[in-house]
C-alpha atoms as a PDB file:
ATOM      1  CA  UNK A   1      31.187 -72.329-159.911  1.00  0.00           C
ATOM      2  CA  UNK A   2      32.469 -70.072-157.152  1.00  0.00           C
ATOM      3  CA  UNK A   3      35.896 -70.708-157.938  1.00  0.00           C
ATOM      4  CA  UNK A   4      37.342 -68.126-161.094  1.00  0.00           C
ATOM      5  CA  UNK A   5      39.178 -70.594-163.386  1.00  0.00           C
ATOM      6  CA  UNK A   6      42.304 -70.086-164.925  1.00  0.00           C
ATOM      7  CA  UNK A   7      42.550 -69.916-168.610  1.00  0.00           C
ATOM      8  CA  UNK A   8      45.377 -72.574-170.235  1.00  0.00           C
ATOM      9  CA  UNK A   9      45.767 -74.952-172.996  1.00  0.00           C
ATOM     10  CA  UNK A  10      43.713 -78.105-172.345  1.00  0.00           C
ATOM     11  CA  UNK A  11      43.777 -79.577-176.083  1.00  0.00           C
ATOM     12  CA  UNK A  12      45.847 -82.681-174.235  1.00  0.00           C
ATOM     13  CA  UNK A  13      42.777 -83.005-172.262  1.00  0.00           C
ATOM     14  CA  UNK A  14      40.186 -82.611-175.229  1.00  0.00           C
ATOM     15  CA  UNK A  15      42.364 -84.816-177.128  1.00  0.00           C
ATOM     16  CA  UNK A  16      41.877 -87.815-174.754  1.00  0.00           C
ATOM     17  CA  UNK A  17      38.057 -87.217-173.934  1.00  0.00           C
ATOM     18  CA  UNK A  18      36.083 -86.169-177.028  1.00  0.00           C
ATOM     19  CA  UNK A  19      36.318 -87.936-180.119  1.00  0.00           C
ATOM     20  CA  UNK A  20      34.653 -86.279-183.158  1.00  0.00           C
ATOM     21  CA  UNK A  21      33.265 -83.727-180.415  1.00  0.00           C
ATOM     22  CA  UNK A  22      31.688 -86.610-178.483  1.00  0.00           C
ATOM     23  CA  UNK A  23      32.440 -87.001-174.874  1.00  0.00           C
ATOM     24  CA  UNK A  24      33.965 -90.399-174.267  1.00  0.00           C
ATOM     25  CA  UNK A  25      34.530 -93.319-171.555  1.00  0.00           C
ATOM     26  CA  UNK A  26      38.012 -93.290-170.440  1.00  0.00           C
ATOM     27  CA  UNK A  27      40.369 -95.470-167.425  1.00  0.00           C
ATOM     28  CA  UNK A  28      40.338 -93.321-164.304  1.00  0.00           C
ATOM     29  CA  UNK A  29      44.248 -93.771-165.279  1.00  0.00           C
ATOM     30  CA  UNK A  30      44.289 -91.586-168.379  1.00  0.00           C
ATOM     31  CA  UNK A  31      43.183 -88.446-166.566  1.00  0.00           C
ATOM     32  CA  UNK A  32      44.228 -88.802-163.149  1.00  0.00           C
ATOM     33  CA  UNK A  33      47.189 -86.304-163.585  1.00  0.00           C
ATOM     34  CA  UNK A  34      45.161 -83.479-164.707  1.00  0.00           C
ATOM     35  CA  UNK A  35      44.402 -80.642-162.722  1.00  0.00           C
ATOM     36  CA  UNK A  36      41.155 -79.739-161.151  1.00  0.00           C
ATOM     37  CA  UNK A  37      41.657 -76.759-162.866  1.00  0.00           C
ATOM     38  CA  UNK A  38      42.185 -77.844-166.433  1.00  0.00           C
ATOM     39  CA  UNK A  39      39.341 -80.592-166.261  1.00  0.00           C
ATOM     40  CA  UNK A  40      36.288 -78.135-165.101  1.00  0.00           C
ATOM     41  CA  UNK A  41      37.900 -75.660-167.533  1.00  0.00           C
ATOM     42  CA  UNK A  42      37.178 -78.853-169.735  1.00  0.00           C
ATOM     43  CA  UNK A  43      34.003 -79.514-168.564  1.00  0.00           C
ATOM     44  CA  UNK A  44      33.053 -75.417-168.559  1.00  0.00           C
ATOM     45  CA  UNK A  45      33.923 -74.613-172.221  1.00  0.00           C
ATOM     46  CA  UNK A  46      32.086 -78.528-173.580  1.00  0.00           C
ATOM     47  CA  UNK A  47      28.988 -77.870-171.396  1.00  0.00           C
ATOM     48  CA  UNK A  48      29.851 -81.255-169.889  1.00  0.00           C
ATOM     49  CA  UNK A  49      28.638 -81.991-166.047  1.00  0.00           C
ATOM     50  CA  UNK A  50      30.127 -85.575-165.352  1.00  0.00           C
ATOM     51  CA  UNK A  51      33.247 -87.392-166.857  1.00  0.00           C
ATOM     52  CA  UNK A  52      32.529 -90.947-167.655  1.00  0.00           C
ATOM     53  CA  UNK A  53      35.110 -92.670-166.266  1.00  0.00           C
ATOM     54  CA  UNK A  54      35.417 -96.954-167.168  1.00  0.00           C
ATOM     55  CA  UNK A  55      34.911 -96.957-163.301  1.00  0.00           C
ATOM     56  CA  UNK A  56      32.140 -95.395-163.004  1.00  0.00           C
ATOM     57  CA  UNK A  57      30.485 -97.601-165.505  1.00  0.00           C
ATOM     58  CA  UNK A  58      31.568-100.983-163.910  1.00  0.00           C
ATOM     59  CA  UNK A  59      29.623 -99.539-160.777  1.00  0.00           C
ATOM     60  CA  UNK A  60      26.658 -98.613-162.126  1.00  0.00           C
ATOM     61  CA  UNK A  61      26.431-101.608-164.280  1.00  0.00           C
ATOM     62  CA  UNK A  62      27.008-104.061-160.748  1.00  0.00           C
ATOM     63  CA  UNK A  63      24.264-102.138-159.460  1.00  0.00           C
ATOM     64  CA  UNK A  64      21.653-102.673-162.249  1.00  0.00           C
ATOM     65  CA  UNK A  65      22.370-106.223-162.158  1.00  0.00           C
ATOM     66  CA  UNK A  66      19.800-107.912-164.614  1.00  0.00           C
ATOM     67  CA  UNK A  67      17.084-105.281-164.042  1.00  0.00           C
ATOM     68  CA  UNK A  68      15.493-103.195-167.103  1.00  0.00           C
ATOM     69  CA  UNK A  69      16.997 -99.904-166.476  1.00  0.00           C
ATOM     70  CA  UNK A  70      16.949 -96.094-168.311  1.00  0.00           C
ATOM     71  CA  UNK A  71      19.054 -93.509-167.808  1.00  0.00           C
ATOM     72  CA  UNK A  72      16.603 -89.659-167.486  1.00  0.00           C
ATOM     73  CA  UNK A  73      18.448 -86.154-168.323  1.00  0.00           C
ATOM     74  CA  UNK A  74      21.143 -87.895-170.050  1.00  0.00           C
ATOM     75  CA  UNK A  75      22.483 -85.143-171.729  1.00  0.00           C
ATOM     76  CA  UNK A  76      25.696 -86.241-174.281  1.00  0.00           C
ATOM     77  CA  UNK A  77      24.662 -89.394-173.782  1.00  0.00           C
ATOM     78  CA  UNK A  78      27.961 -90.570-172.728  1.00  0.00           C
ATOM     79  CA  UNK A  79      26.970 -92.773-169.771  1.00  0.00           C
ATOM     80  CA  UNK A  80      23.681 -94.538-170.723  1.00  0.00           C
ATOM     81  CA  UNK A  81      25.698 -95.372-174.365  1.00  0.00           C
ATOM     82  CA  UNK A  82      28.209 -96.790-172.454  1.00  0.00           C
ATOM     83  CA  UNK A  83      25.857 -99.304-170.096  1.00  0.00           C
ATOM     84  CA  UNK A  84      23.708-100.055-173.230  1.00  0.00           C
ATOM     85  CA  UNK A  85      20.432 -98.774-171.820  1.00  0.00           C
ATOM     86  CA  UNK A  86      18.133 -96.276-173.463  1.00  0.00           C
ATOM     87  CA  UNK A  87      18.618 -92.727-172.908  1.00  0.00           C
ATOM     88  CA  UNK A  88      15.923 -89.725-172.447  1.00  0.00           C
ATOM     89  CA  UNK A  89      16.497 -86.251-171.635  1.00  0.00           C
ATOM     90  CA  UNK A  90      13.761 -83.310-171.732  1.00  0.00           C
ATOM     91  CA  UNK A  91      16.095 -81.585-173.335  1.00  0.00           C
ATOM     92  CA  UNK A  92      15.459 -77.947-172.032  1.00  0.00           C
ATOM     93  CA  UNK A  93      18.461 -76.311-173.105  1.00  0.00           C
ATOM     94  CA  UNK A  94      17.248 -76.350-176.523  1.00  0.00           C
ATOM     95  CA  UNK A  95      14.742 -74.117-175.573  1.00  0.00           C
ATOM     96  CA  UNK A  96      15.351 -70.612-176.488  1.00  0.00           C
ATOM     97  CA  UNK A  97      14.749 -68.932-173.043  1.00  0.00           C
ATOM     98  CA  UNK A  98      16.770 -71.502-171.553  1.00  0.00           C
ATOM     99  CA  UNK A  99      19.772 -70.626-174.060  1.00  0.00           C
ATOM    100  CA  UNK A 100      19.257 -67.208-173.313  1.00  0.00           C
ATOM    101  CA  UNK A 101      19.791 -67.413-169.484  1.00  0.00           C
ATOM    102  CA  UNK A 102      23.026 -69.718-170.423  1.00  0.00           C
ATOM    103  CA  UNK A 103      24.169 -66.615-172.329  1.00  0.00           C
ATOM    104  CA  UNK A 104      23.907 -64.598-169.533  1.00  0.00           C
ATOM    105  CA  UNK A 105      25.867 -66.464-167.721  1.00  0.00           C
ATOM    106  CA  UNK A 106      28.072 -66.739-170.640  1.00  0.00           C
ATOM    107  CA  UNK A 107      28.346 -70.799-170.599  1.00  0.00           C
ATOM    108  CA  UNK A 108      28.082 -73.283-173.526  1.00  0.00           C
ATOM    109  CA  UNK A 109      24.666 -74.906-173.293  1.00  0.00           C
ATOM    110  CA  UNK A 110      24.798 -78.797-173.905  1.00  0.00           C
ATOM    111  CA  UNK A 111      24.913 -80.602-176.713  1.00  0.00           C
ATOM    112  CA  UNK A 112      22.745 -83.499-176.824  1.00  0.00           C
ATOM    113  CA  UNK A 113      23.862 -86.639-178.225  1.00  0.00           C
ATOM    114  CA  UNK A 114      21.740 -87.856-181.237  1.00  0.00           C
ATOM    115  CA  UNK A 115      20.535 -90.917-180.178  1.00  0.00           C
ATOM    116  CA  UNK A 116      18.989 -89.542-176.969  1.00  0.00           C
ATOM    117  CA  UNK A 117      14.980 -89.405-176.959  1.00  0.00           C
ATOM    118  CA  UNK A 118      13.203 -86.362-175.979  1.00  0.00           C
ATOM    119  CA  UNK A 119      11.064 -87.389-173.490  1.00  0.00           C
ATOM    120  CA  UNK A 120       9.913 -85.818-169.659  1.00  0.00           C
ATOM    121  CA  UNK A 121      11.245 -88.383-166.985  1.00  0.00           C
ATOM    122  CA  UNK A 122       7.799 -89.480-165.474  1.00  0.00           C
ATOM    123  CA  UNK A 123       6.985 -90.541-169.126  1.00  0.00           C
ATOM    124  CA  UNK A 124      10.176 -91.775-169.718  1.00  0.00           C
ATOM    125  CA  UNK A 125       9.612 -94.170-166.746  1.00  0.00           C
ATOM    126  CA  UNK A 126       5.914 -94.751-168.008  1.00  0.00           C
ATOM    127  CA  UNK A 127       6.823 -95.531-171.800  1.00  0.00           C
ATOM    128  CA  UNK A 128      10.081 -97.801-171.228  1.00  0.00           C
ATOM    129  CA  UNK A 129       8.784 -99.444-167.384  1.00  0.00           C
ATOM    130  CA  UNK A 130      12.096 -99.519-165.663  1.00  0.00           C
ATOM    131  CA  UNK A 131      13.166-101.052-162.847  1.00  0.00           C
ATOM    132  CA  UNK A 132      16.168 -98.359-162.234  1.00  0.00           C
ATOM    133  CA  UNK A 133      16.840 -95.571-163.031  1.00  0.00           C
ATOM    134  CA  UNK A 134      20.184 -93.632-163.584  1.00  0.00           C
ATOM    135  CA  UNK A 135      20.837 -90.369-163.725  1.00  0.00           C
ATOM    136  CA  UNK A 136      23.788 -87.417-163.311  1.00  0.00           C
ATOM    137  CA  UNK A 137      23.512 -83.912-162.156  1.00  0.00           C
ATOM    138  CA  UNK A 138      20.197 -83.691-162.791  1.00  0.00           C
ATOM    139  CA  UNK A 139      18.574 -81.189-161.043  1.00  0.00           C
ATOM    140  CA  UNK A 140      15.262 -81.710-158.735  1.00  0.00           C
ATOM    141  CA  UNK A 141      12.139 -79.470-159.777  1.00  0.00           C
ATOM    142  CA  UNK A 142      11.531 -76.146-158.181  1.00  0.00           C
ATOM    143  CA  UNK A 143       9.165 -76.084-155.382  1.00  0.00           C
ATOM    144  CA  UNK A 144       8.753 -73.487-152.413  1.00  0.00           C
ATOM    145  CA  UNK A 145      12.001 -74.289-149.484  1.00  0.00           C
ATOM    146  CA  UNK A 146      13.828 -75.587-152.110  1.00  0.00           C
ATOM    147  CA  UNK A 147      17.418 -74.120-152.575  1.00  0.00           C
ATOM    148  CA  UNK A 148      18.675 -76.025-155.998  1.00  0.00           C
ATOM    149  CA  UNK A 149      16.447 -76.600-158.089  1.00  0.00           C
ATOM    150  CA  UNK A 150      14.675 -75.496-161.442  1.00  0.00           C
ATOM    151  CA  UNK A 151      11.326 -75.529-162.667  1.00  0.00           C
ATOM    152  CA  UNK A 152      11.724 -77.978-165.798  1.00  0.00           C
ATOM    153  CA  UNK A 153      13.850 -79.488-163.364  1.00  0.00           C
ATOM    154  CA  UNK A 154      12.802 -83.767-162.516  1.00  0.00           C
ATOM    155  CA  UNK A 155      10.015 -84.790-159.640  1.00  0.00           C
ATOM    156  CA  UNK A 156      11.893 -87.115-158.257  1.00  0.00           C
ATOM    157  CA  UNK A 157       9.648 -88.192-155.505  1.00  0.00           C
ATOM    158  CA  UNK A 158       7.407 -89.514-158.592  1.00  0.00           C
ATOM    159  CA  UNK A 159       9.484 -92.547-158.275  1.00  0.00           C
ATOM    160  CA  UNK A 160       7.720 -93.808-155.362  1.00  0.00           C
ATOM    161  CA  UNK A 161       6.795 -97.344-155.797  1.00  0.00           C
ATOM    162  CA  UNK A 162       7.180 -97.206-159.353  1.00  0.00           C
ATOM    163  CA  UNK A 163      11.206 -98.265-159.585  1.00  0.00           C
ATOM    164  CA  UNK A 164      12.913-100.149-157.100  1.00  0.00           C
ATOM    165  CA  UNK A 165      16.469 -98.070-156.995  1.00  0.00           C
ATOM    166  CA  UNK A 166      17.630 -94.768-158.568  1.00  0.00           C
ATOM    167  CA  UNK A 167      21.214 -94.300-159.057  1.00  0.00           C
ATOM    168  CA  UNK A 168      22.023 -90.844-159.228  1.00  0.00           C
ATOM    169  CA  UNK A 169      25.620 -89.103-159.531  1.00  0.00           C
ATOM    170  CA  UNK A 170      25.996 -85.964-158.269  1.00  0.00           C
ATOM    171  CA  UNK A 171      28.109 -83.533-156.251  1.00  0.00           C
ATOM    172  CA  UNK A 172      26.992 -82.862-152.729  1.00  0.00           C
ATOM    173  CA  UNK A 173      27.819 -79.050-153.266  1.00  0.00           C
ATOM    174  CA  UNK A 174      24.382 -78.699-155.452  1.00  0.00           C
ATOM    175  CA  UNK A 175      22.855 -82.105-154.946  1.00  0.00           C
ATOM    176  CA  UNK A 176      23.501 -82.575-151.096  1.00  0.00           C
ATOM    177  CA  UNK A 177      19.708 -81.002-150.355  1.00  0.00           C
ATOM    178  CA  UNK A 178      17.455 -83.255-152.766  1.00  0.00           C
ATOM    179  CA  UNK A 179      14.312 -83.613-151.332  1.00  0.00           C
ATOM    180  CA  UNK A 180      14.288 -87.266-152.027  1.00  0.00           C
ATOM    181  CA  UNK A 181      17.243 -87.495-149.488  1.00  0.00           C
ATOM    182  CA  UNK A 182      14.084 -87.086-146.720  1.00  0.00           C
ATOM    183  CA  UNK A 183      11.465 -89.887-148.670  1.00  0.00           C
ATOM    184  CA  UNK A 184      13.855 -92.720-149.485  1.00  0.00           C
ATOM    185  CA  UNK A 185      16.648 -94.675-147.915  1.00  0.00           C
ATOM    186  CA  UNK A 186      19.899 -94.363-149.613  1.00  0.00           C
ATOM    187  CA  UNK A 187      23.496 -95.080-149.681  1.00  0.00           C
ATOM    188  CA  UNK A 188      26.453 -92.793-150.487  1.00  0.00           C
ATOM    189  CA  UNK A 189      29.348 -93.535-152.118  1.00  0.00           C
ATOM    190  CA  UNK A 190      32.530 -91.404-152.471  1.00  0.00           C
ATOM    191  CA  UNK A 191      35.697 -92.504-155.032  1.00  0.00           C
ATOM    192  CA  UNK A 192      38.463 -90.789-156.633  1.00  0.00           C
ATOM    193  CA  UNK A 193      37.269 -91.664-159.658  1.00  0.00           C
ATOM    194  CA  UNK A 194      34.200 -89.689-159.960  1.00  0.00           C
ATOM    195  CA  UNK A 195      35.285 -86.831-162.063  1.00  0.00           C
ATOM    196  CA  UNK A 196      32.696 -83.838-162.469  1.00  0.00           C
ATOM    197  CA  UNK A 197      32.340 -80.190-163.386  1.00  0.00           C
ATOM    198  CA  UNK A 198      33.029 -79.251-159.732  1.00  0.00           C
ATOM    199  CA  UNK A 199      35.818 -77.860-158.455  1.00  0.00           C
ATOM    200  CA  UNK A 200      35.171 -79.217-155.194  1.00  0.00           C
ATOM    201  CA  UNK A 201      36.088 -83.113-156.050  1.00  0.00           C
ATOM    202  CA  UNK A 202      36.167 -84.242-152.954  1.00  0.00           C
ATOM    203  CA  UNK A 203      32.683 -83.745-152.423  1.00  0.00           C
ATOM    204  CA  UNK A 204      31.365 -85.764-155.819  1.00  0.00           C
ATOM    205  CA  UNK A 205      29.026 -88.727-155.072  1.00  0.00           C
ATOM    206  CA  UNK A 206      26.424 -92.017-155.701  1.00  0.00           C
ATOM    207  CA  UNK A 207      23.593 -92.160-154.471  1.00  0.00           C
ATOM    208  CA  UNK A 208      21.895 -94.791-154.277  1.00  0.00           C
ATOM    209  CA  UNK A 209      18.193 -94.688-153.440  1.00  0.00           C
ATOM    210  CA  UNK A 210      15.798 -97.723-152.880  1.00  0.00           C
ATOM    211  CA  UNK A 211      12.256 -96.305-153.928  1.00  0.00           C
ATOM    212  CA  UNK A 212      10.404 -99.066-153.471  1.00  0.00           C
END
């Protein structure tokens, strides 16, 4: 984050999204009136990369529809709980170099929510044969021209053919580049109540791919 955060109380923050230290859903409503500031300070110090906001879910849910879908790098596990669909995550910053580059950059690494399966995405897609596929902030694998990405990071042109959509929400900041942006048709979708880690809020997104 470019921008240097200010350091104040957010417990009345905390106090409204985590519950026993787990992220949860909440009404656009409830934390509309926060600063930018205090929610990525939020977001900064819980390791957390996209509020789940009652909205958000009611969108993503529309655009499942009846299709088998799985959420990949879920993370907390906040968002795939909430649409009732199973969640996987490679779950890299477990890994000990990975916590070690995390603590040079002195930020929290994630915690990953217990009923999340440890699985790559490609197998992910393989083992539970989705139609969609959801995801948030994840970040696209590291290949040569590429400016965001990292190299346990997700292929996402693997989903070629083998999904019909991939719903992916993001900030165009980090995630404006994806290479998949250049192999399948999407659509964007901006809304006040997409709520992420990035102080630049007016630039968070859907996408909404059809990789058919």
């Amino acid at each position: 984050m470019v921008t240097e955060l200010k350091k104040e109380d957010i417990s009345h923050v905390e106090g409204i999204l985590l519950r026993d230290g787990v992220l949860q859903v909440v009404d656009y409503e409830r934390i509309k009136d926060m600063t930018t500031n205090q929610l990525c300070l939020f977001c900064v110090k819980h390791a957390v990369y996209q509020i789940v906001t009652t909205e958000l879910v009611d969108f993503i849910r529309t655009e499942i529809g009846t299709k088998k879908a799985i959420e990949i790098g879920g993370g907390n596990g906040c968002l795939g709980r909430a649409l009732g669909i199973p969640v996987t995550d490679l779950k890299a910053q477990e890994n000990a170099d990975v916590r070690a580059m995390y603590a040079l950059m002195q930020q929290p690494v994630i915690t990953y929510g217990q009923d999340v399966v440890k699985m790559e995405a490609m197998d992910a897609i393989s083992s539970y044969g989705p139609e969609v596929v959801v995801s948030a902030w994840v970040t696209q694998k590291w290949k040569p021209g590429i400016k965001h990405g990292f190299d346990r990071g997700v292929d996402e042109t693997y989903y070629k053919g083998r999904i019909e959509k991939y719903i992916f929400v993001g900030n165009q900041g980090p995630h404006g580049d994806k290479v998949i942006m250049k192999q399948f048709p999407f659509k964007k979708y901006q809304f006040d109540w997409l709520v992420s880690r990035s102080w630049y809020k007016d630039k968070n997104a859907i996408y909404v791919f059809d990789t058919k």
